[in-house]
N, C-alpha and C. Protein backbone atom coordinates (compact mmCIF):
# COMPACT_ATOMS: atom_id res chain seq x y z
N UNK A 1 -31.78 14.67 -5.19
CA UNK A 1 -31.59 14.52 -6.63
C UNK A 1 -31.84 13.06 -7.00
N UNK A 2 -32.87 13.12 -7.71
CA UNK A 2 -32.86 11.46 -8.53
C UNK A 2 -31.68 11.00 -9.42
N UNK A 3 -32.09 11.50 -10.40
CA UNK A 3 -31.01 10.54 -11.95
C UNK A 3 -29.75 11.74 -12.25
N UNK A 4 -28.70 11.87 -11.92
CA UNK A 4 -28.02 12.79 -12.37
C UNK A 4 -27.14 12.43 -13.60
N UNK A 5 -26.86 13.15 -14.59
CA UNK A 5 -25.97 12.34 -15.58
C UNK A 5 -24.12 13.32 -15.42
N UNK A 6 -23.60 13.06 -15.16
CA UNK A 6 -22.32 13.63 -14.50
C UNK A 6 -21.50 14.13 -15.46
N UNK A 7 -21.50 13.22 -16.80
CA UNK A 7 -20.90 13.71 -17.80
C UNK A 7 -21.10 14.33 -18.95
N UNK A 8 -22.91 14.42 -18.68
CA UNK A 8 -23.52 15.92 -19.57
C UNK A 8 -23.07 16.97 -19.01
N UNK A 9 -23.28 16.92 -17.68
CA UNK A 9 -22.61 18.21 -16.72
C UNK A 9 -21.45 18.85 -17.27
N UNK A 10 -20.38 17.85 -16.90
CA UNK A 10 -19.37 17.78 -17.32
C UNK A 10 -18.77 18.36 -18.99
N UNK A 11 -19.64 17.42 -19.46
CA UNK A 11 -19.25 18.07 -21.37
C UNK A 11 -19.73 19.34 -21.52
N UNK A 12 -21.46 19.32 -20.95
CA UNK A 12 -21.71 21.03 -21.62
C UNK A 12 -20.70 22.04 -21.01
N UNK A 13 -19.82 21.67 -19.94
CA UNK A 13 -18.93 22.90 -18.97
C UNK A 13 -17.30 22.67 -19.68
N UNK A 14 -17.75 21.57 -20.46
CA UNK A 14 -16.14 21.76 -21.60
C UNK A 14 -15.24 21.11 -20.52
N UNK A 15 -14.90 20.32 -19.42
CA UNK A 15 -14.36 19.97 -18.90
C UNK A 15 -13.88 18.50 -18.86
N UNK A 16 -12.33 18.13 -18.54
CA UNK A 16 -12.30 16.61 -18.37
C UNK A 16 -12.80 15.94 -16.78
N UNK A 17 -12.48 15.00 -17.10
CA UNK A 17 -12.97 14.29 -15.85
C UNK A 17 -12.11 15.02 -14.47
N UNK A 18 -10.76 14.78 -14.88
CA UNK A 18 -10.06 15.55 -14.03
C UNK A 18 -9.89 16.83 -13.60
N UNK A 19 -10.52 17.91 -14.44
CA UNK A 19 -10.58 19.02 -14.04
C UNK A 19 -12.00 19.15 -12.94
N UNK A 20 -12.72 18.40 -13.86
CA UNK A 20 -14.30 18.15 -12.76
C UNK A 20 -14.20 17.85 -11.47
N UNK A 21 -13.40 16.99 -11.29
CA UNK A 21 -12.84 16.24 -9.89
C UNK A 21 -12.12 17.29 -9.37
N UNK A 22 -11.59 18.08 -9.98
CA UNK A 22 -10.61 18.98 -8.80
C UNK A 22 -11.52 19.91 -8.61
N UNK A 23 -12.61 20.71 -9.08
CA UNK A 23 -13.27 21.81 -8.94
C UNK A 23 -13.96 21.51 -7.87
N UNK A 24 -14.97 20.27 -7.59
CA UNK A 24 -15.76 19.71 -7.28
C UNK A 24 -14.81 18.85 -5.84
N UNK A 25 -13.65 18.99 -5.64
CA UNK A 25 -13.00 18.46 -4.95
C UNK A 25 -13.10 16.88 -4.42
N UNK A 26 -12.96 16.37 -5.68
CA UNK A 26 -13.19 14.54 -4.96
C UNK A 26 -12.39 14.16 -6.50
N UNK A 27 -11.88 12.59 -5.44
CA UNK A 27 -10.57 12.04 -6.38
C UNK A 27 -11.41 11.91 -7.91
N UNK A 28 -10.22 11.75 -8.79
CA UNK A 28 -10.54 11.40 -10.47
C UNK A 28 -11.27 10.19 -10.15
N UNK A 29 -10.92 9.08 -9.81
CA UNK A 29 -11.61 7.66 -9.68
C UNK A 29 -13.00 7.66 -9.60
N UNK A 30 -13.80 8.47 -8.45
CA UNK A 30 -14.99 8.20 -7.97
C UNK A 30 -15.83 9.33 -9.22
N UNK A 31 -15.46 10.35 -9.96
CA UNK A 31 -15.78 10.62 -11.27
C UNK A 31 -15.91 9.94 -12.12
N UNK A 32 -14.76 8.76 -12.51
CA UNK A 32 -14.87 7.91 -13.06
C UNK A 32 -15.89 6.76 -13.01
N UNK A 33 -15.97 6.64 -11.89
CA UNK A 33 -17.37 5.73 -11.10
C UNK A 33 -18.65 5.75 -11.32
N UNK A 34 -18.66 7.62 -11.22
CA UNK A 34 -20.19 7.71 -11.53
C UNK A 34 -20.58 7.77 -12.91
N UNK A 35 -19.41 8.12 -13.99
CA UNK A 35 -19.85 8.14 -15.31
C UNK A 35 -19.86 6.66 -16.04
N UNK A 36 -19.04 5.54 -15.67
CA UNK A 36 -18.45 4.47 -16.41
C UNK A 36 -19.15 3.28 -15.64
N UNK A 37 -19.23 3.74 -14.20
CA UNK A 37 -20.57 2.20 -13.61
C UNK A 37 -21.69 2.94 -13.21
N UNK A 38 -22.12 3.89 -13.48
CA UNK A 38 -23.10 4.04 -13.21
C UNK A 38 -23.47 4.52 -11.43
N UNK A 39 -22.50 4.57 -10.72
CA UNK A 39 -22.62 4.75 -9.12
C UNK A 39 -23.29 6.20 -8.89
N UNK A 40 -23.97 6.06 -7.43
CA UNK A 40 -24.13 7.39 -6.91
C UNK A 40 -23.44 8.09 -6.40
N UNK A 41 -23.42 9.47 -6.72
CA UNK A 41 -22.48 10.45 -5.49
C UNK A 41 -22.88 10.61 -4.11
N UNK A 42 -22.08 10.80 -2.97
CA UNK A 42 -22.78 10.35 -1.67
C UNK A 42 -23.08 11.79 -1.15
N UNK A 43 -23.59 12.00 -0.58
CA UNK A 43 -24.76 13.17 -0.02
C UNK A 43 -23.79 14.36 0.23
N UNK A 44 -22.68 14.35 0.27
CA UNK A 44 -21.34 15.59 0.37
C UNK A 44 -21.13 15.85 -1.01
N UNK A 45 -21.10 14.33 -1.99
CA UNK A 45 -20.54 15.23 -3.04
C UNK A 45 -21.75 15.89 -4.35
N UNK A 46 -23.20 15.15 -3.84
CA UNK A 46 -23.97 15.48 -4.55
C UNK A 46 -24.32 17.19 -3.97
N UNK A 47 -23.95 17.38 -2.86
CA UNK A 47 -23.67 19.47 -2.01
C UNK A 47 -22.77 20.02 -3.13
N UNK A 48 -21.89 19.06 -3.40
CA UNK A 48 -20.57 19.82 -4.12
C UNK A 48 -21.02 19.94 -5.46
N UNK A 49 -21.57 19.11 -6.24
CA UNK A 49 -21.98 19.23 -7.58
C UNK A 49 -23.24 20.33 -7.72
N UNK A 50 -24.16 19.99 -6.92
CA UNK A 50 -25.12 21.32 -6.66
C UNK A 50 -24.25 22.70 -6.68
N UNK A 51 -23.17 22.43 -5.54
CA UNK A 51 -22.76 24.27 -5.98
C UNK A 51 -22.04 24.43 -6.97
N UNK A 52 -21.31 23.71 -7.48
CA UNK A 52 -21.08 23.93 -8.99
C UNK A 52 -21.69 23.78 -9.53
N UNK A 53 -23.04 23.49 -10.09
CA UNK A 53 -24.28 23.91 -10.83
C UNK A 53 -24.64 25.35 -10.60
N UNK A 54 -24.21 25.61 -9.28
CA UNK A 54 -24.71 27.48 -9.13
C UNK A 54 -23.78 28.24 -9.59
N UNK A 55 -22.48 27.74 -9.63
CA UNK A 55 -21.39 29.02 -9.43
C UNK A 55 -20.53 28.47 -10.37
N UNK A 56 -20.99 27.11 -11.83
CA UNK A 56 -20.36 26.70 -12.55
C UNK A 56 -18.98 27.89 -13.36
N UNK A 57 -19.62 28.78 -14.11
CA UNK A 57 -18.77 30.02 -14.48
C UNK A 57 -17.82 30.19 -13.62
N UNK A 58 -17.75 30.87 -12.38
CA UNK A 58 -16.84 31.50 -11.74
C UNK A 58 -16.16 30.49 -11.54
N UNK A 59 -16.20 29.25 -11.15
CA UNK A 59 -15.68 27.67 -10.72
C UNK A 59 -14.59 27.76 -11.60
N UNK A 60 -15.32 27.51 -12.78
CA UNK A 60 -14.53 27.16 -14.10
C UNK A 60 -13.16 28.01 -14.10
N UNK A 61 -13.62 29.36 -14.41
CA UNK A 61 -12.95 30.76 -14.22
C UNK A 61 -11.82 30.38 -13.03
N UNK A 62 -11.98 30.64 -11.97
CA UNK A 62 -11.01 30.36 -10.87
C UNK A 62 -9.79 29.13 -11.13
N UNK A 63 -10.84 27.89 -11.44
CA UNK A 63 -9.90 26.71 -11.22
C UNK A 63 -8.78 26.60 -12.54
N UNK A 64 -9.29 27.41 -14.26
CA UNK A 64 -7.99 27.66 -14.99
C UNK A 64 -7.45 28.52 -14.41
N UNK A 65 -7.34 30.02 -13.49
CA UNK A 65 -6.65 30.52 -13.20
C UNK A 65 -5.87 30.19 -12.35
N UNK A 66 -5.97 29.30 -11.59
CA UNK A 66 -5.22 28.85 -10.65
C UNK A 66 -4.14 27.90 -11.23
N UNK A 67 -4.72 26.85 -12.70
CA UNK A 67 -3.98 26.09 -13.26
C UNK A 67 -2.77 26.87 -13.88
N UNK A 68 -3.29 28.36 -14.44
CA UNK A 68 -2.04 28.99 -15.22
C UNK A 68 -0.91 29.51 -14.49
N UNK A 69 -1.92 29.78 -12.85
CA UNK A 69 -0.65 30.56 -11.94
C UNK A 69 0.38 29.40 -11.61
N UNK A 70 0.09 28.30 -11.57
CA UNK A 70 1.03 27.03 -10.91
C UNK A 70 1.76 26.19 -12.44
N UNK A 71 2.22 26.57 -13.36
CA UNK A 71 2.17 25.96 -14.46
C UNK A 71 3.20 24.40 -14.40
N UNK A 72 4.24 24.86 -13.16
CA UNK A 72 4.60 23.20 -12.69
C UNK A 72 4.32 22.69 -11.78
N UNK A 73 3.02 22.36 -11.92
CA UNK A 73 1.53 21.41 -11.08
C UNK A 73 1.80 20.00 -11.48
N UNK A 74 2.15 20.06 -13.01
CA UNK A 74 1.30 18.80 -13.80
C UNK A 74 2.76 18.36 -13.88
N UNK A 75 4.00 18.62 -13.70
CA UNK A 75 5.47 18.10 -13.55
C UNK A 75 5.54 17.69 -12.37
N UNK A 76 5.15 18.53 -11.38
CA UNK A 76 5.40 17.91 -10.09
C UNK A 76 4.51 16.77 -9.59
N UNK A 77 3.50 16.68 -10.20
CA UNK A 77 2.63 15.48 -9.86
C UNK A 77 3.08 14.34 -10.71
N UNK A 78 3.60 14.69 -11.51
CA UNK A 78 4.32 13.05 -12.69
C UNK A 78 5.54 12.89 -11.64
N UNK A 79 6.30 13.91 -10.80
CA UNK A 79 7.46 13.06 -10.44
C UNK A 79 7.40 12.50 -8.88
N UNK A 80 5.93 13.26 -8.53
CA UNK A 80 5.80 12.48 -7.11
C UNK A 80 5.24 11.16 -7.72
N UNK A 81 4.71 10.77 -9.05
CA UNK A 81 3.70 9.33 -9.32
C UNK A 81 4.77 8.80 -9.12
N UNK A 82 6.23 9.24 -10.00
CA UNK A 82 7.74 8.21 -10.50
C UNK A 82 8.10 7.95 -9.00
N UNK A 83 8.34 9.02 -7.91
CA UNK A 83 8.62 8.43 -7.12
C UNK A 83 8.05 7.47 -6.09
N UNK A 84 7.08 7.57 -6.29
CA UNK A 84 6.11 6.81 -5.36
C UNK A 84 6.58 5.11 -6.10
N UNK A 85 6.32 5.29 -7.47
CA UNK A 85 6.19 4.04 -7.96
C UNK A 85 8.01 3.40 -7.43
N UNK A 86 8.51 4.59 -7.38
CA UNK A 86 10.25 3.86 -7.12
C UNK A 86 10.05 3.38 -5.98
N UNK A 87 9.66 3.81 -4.78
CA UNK A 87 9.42 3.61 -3.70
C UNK A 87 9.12 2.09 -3.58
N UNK A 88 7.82 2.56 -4.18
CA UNK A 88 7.40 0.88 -3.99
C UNK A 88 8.28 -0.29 -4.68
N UNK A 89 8.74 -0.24 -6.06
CA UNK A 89 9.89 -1.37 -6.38
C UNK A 89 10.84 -1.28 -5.80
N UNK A 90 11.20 -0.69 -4.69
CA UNK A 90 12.64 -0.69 -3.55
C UNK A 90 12.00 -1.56 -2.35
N UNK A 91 10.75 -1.34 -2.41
CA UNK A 91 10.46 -2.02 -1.01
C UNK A 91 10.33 -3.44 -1.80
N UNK A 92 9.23 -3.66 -2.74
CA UNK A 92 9.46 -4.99 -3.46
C UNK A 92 11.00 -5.87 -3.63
N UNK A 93 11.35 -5.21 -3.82
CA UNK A 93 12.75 -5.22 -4.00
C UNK A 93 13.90 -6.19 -2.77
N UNK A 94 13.46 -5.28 -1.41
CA UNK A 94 13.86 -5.59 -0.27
C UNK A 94 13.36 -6.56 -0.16
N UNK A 95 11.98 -6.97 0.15
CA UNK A 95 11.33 -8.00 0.49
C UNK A 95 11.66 -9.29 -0.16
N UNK A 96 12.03 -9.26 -1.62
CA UNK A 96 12.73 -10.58 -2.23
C UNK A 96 14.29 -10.51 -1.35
N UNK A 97 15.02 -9.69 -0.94
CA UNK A 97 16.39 -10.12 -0.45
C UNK A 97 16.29 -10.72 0.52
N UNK A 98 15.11 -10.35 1.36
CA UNK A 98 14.65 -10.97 2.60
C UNK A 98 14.18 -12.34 2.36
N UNK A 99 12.98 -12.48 1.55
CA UNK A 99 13.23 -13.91 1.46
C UNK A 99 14.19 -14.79 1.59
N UNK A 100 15.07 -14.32 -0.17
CA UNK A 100 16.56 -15.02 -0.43
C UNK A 100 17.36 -15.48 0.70
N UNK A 101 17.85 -14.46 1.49
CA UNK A 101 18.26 -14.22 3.11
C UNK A 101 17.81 -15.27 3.97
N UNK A 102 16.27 -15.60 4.19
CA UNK A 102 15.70 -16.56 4.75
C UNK A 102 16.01 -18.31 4.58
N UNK A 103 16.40 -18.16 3.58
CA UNK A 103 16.35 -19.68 2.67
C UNK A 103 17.65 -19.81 2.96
């Protein structure tokens, strides 16, 4: 494939970036990549966008059905972000007592 444009793809299939990325199975970021700098997809994911060019419909089809069967997907992923982010200001956290401690 020469010139691909990712987010014509994308718009004519009515989709966000993030739904694109999950169908197509590769993180939101590197979607973001190819539409906003201009990057290439690497030879796995330009396989993956090809078969969703073949089997776009059923893709589509499947991946809302799957969104409606799991409807707390999008809760449980906000409270693994909260915890992750707690995580990390506990360890930040530690690491200043440790200093303090040091001195």
């Amino acid at each position: 494939m020469d010139t691909l444009n990712i987010k014509a793809i994308r718009k004519q299939n009515k989709l966000t970036q993030q739904e694109f990325a999950d169908i197509i199975n590769v993180p939101l970021p590197r979607v973001n990549a190819w539409e906003q700098r201009g990057s290439n997809p690497k030879i796995k994911d330009y396989k993956a966008i090809e078969n969703f060019l073949k089997n776009a419909k059923d893709d589509i089809e499947k991946y809302k059905i799957k969104r409606v069967e799991n409807p707390c997907e999008k809760a449980l992923e906000e409270l693994k972000k909260e915890r992750d982010y707690l995580r990390y200001t506990i360890d930040l956290q530690k690491k200043v007592i440790e200093n303090l401690e040091k001195k």
